[in-house]
Protein backbone atom coordinates (compact mmCIF):
# COMPACT_ATOMS: atom_id res chain seq x y z
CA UNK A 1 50.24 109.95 143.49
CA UNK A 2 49.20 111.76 146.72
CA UNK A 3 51.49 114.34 147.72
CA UNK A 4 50.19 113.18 152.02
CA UNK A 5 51.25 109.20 151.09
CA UNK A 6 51.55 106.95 153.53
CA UNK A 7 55.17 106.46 152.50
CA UNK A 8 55.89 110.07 152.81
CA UNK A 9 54.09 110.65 156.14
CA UNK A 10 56.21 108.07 157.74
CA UNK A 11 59.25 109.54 156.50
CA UNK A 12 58.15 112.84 158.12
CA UNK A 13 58.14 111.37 161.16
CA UNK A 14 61.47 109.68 161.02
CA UNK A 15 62.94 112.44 160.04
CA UNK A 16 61.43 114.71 163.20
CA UNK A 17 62.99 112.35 165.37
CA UNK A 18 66.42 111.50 164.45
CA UNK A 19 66.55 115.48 163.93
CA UNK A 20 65.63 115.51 167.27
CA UNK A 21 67.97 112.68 168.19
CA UNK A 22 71.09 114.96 166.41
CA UNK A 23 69.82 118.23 167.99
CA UNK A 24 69.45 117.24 171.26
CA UNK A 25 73.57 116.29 171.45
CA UNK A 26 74.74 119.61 170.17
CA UNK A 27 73.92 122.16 172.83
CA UNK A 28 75.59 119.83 175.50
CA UNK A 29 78.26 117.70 174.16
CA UNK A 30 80.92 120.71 174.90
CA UNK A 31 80.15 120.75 178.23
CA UNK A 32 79.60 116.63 178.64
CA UNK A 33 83.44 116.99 177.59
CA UNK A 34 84.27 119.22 180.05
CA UNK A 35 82.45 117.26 182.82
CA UNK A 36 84.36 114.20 181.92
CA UNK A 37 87.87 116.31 182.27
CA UNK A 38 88.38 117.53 178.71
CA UNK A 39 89.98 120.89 178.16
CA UNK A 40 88.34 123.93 176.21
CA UNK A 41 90.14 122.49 173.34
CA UNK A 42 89.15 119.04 173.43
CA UNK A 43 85.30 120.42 174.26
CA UNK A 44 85.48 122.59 171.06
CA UNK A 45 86.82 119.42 169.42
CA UNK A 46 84.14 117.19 170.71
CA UNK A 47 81.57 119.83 169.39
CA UNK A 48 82.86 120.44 165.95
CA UNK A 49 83.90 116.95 164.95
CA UNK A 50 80.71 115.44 163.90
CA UNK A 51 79.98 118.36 160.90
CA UNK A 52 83.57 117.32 159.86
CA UNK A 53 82.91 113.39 160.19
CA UNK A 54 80.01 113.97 158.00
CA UNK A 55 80.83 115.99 155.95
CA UNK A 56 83.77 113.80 154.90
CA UNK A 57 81.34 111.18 154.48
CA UNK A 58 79.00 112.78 152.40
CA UNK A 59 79.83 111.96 148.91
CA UNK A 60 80.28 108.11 149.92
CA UNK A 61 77.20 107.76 151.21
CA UNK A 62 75.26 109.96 148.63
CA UNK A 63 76.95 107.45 146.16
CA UNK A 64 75.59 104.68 148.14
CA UNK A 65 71.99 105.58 148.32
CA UNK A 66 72.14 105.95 144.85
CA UNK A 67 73.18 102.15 144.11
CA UNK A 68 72.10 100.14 147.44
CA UNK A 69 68.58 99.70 149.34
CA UNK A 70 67.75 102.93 150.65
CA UNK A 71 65.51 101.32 153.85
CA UNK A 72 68.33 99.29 154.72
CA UNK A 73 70.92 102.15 154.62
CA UNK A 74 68.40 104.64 156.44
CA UNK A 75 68.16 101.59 159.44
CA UNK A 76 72.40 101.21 159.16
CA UNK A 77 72.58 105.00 159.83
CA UNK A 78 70.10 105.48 162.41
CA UNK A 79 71.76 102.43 164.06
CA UNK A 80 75.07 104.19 164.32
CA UNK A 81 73.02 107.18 165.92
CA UNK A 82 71.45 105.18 168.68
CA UNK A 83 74.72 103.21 169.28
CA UNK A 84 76.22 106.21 169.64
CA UNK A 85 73.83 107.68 172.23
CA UNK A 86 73.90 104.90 174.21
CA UNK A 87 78.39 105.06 174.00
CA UNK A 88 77.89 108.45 175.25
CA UNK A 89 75.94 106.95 178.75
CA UNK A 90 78.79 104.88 179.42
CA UNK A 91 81.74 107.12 178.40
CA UNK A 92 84.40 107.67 181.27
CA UNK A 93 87.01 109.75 179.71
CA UNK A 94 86.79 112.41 176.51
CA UNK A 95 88.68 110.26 174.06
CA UNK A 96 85.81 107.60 173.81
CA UNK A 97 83.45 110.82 174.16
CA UNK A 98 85.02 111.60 170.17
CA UNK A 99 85.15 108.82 168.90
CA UNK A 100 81.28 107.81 169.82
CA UNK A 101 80.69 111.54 168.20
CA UNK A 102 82.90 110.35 165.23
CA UNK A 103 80.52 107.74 164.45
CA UNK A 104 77.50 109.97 165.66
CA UNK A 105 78.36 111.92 162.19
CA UNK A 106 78.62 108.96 160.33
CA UNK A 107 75.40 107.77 161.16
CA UNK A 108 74.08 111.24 160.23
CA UNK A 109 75.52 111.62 157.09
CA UNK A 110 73.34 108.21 156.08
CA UNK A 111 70.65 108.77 157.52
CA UNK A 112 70.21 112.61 156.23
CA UNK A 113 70.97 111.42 152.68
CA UNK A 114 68.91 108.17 153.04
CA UNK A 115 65.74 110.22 154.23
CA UNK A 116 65.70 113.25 152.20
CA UNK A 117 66.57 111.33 148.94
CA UNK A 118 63.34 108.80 150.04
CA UNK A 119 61.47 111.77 150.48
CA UNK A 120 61.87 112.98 147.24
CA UNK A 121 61.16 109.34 145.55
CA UNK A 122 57.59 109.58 147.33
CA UNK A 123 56.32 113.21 146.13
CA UNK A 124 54.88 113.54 142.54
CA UNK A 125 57.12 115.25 140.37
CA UNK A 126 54.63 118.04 139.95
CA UNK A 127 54.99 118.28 143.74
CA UNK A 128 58.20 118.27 144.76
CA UNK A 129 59.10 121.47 145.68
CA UNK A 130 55.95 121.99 148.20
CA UNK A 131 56.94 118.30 149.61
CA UNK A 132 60.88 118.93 150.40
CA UNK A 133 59.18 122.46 152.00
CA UNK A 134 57.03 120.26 154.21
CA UNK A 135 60.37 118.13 155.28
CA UNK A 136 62.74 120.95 155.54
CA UNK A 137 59.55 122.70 157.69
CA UNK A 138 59.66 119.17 160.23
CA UNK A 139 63.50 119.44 160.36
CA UNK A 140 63.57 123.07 161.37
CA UNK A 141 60.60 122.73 163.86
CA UNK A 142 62.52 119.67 165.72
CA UNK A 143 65.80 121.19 164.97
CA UNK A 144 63.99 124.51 166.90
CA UNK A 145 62.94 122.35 170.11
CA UNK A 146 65.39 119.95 170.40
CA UNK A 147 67.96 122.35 172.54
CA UNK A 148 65.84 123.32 174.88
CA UNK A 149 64.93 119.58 175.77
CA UNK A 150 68.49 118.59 175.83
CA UNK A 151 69.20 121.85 178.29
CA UNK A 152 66.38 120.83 180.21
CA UNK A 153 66.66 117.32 181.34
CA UNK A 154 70.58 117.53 181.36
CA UNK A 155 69.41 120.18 184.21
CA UNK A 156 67.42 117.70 185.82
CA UNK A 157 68.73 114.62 185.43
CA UNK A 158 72.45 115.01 183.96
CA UNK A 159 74.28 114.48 180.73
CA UNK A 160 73.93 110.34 180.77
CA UNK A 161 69.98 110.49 180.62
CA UNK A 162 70.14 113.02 178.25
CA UNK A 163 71.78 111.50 175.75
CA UNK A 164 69.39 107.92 176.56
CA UNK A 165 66.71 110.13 175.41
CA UNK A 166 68.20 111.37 172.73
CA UNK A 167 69.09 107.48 171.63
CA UNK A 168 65.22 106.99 172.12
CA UNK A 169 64.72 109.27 169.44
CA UNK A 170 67.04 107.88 167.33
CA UNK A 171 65.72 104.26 167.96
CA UNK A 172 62.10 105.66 167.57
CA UNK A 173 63.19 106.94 164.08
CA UNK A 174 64.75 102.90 163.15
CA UNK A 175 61.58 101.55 164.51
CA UNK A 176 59.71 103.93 161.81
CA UNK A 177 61.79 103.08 159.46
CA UNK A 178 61.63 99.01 159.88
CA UNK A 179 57.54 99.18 160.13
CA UNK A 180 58.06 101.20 156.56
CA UNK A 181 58.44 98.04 155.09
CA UNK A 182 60.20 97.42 151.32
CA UNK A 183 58.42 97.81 148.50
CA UNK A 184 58.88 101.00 147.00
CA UNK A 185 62.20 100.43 146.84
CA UNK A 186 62.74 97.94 144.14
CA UNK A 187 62.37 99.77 140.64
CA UNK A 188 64.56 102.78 141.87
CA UNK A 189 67.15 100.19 143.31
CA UNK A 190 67.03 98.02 139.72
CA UNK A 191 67.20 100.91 138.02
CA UNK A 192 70.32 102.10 139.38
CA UNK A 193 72.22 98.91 139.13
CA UNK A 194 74.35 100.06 136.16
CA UNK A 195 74.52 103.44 137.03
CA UNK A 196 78.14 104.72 136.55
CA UNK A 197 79.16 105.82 140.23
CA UNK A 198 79.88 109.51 141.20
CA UNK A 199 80.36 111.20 144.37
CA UNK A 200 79.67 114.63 143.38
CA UNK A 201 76.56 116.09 141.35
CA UNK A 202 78.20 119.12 139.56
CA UNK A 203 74.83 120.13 138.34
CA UNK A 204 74.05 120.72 141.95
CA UNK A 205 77.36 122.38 142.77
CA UNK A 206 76.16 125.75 142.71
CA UNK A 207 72.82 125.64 144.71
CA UNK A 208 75.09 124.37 147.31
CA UNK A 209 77.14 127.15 146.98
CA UNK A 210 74.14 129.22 147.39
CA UNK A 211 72.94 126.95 150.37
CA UNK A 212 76.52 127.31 151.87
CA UNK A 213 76.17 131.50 151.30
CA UNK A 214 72.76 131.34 153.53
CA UNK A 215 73.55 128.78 156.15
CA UNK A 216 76.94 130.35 157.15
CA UNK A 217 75.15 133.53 158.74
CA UNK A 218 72.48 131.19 160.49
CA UNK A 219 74.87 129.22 162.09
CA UNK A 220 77.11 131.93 163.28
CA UNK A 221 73.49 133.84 164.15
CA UNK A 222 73.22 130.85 166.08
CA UNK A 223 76.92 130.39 168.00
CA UNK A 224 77.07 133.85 168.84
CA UNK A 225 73.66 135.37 169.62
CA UNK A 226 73.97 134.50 173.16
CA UNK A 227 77.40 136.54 173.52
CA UNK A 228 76.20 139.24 171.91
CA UNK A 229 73.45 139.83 173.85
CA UNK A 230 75.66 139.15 177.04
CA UNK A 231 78.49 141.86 175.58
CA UNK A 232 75.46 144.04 175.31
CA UNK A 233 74.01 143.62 178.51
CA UNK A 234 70.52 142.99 177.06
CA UNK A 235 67.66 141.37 179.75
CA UNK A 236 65.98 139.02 176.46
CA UNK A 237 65.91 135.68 177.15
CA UNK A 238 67.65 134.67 173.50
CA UNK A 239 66.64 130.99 174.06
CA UNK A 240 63.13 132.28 172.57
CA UNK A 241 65.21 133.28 169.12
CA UNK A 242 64.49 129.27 168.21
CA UNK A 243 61.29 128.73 169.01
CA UNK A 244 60.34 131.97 167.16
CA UNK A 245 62.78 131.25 164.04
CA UNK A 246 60.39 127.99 163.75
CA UNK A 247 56.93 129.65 164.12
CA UNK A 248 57.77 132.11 161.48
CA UNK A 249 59.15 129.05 159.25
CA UNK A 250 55.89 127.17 159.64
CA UNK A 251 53.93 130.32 158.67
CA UNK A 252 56.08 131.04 156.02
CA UNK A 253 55.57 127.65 154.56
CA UNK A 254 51.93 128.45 154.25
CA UNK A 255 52.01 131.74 152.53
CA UNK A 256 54.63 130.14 150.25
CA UNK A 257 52.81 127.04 149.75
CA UNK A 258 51.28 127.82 146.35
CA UNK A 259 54.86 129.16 144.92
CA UNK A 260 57.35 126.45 146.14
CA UNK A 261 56.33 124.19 142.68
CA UNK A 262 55.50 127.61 140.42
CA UNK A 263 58.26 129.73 141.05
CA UNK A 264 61.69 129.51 139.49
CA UNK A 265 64.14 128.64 141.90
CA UNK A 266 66.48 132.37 141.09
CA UNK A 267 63.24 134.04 142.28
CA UNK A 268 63.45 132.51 145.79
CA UNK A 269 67.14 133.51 145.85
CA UNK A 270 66.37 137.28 145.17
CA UNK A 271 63.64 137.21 147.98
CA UNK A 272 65.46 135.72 150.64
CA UNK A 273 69.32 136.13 150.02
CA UNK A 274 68.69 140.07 151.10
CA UNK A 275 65.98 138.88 154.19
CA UNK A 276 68.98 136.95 155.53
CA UNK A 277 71.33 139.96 155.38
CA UNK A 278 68.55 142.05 156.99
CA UNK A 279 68.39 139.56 159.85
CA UNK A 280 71.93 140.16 160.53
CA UNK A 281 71.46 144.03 160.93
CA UNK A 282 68.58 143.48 162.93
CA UNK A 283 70.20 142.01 165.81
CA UNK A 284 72.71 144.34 165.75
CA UNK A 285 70.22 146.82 167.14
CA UNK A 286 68.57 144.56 169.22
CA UNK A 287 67.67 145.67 172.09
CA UNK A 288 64.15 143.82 173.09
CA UNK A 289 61.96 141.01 172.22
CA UNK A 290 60.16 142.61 169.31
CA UNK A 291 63.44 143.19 167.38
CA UNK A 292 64.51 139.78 168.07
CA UNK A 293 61.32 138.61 167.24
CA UNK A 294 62.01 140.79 163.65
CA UNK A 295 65.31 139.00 163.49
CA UNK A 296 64.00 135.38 163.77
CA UNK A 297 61.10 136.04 160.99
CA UNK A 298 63.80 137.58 158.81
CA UNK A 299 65.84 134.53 159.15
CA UNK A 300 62.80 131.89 158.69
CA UNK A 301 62.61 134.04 155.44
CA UNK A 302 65.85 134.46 154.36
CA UNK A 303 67.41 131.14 155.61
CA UNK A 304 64.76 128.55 156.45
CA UNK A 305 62.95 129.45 153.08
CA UNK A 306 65.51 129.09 150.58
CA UNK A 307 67.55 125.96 152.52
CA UNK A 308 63.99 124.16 151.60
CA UNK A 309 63.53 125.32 147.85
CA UNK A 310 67.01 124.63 147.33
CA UNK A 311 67.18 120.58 148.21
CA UNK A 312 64.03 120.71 146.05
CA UNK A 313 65.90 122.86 143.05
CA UNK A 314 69.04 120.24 143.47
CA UNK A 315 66.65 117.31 142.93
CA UNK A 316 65.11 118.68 139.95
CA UNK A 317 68.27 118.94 138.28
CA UNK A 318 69.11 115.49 138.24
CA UNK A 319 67.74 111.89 136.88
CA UNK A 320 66.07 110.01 139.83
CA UNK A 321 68.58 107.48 139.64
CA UNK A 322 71.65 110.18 140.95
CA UNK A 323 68.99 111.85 143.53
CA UNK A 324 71.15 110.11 146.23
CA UNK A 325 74.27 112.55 144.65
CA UNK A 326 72.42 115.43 144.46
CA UNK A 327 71.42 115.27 147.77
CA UNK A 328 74.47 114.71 149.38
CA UNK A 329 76.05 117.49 147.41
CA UNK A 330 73.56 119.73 148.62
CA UNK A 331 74.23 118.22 152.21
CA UNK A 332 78.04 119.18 151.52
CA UNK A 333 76.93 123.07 151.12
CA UNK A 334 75.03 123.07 154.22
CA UNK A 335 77.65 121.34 156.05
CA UNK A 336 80.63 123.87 155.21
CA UNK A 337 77.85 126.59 155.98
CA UNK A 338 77.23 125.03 159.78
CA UNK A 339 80.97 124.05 160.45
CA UNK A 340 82.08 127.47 159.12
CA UNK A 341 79.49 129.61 160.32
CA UNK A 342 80.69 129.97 163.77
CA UNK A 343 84.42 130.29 162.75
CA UNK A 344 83.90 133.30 160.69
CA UNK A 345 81.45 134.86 163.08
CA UNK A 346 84.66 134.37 165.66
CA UNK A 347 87.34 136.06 163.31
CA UNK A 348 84.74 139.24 162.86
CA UNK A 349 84.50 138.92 166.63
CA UNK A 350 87.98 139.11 167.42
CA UNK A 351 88.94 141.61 164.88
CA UNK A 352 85.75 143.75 165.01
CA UNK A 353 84.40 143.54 167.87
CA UNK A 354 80.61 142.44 168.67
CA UNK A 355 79.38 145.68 167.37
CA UNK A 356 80.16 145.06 163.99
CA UNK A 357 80.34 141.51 163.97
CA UNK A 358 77.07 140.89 162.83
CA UNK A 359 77.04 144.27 160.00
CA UNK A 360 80.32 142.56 158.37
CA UNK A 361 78.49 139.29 158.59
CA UNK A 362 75.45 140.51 156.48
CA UNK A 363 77.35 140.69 153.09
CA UNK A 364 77.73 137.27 153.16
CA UNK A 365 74.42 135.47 152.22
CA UNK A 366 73.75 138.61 149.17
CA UNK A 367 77.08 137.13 147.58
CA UNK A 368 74.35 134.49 146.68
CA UNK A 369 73.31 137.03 143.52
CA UNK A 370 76.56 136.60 142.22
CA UNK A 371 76.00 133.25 141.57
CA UNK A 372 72.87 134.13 140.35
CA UNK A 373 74.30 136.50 138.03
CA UNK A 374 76.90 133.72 136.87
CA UNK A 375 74.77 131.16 136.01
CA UNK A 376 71.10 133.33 135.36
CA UNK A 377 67.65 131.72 135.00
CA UNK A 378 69.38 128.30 134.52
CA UNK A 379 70.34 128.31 138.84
């Protein structure tokens, strides 16, 4: 088997879009809130809700992809999306706002699970790890973009047409999807009709442990690199941090190319556990482009890297008939690490200050080696 199938192509591309789709909401659903009369409260409430809605879903739907048609749930979730997107257009008051964003996170929790887990069926065994770098590579580059789109036509043209395009993504993705066609399907779906049913792959507990370690720096990186620069009265236009975090992935992915099927996964955790810390302590002396710059190719390294290998390492670890499981408990790590990223970054802010907010935050991703040192070669 190819590792560029046509199966695994179009997946690629679904998955660029509905990442675009998801993206493309977060930067602006706070302030769609606050337009339609919400308080700060209910505007943090309309922006953290959908990490909690899927998260909560996770280990149903993992559990489902492992025992239904994969195509069909990938459509169901991507249908939520873009019914979602186009609730948002015709929302009048913040309480429908949340509860279109409730199933917003639904939808993503399928559709993530659905796609990565169909992903991994397509790639050659021998080839997994350099295909899941390849998808995590597409999510990061759309995840990387997708802001400034959202900020941008939301300038020009409101909220409401935002959001249509961002249902046009979503719908782009179903279409995608639905030309995929069946077949591949069957044998894994026959296969897993006697499957005993769990939620939770335990094997896979502690990469996601070591995925939530990473992610909860980036995310907080993320939340708070704006204020931080603001607090500091730094002239850098931190809007290029993104676009820059997702060149350095893409180049990253190259050099790395070779090693993502070679390499034993605790090697990629010594690398770029420490780059991820270092990323932190770079921005706390940021005072131009170039150190940001330094920053964003630390965090390609440290974060974007080892996010990748790790979906790969979870998938490994497992029979393909519980990939489904594995990948929604690896989904579960990354979730606590986005929803809990900013939180923590705003206790070290309001008990530290923004000077050391981002030092104290740097211990956090090298607690990765002691898992390491827990479990050994066999992480």
């Amino acid at each position: 088997m190819k590792l560029f199938n046509r199966s695994f192509l179009l997946l690629l591309a679904a998955t660029f879009f509905y990442m675009l789709s998801l993206s493309m909401g977060n930067p602006i659903i706070a302030g769609f809130a606050g337009e339609l009369g919400g308080s700060g409260v209910v505007m943090g409430i309309a922006g953290g809700i959908l990490n909690i809605c899927s998260l909560c879903c996770r280990p149903l739907a993992g559990n489902a992809v492992d025992h239904y048609d994969r195509r069909k749930l990938a459509m169901l979730g991507l249908g939520a999306m873009i019914m979602s997107n186009a609730g948002y257009c015709f929302c009048k008051v913040p309480i429908c706002l949340i509860l279109f964003r409730l199933l917003n996170g639904a939808g993503f929790a399928v559709s993530s699970i659905t796609l990565s887990t169909s992903v991994g069926a397509s790639l050659p065994p021998e080839r997994i790890g350099s295909g899941m770098g390849i998808y995590g590579m597409v999510q990061a580059v759309s995840m990387a973009f997708a802001p400034s789109i959202a900020l941008w036509v939301s300038d020009m043209w409101g909220y409401r047409i935002a959001f249509a395009v961002s249902g046009a993504f979503a719908l782009t993705a179903f279409v995608i999807i639905f030309l995929q066609g069946k077949g591949a399907e069957k044998q894994d779906l026959l296969s897993s009709q006697h499957v005993k049913k769990q939620f939770i792959a335990r094997e896979v507990l502690p990469t996601a442990l070591v995925v939530m370690l990473v992610t909860l720096p980036y995310s907080a990186l993320s939340a708070f690199i704006a204020t931080f620069a603001a607090n500091r009265a730094l002239s850098i236009n931190v809007g290029l941090y993104f676009p820059l975090y997702a060149i350095f992935l893409i180049a990253f992915r190259v050099v790395f190319s070779r090693f993502f099927d070679r390499w034993k996964y605790s090697r990629f955790v010594l690398i770029c556990a420490p780059a991820a810390a270092a990323s932190l302590v770079v921005v706390n002396f940021m005072n131009g482009l170039a150190v940001m710059a330094a920053a964003a190719l630390l965090m390609a390294l440290g974060y974007g890297v080892l996010v990748s290998v790790s979906q790969a390492n979870g998938i490994r670890k497992v029979s393909i008939s519980h990939q489904g499981t594995a990948n929604s408990t690896y989904y579960i790590g990354l979730d606590l690490g986005l929803a809990g990223g900013p939180i923590l970054a705003g206790f070290f802010y309001t008990h530290l200050g923004s000077q050391y907010m981002f030092l104290a935050l740097a211990a956090v991703p090298l607690l990765a080696y002691g898992v390491l040192a827990v479990k050994g070669k066999s992480l």
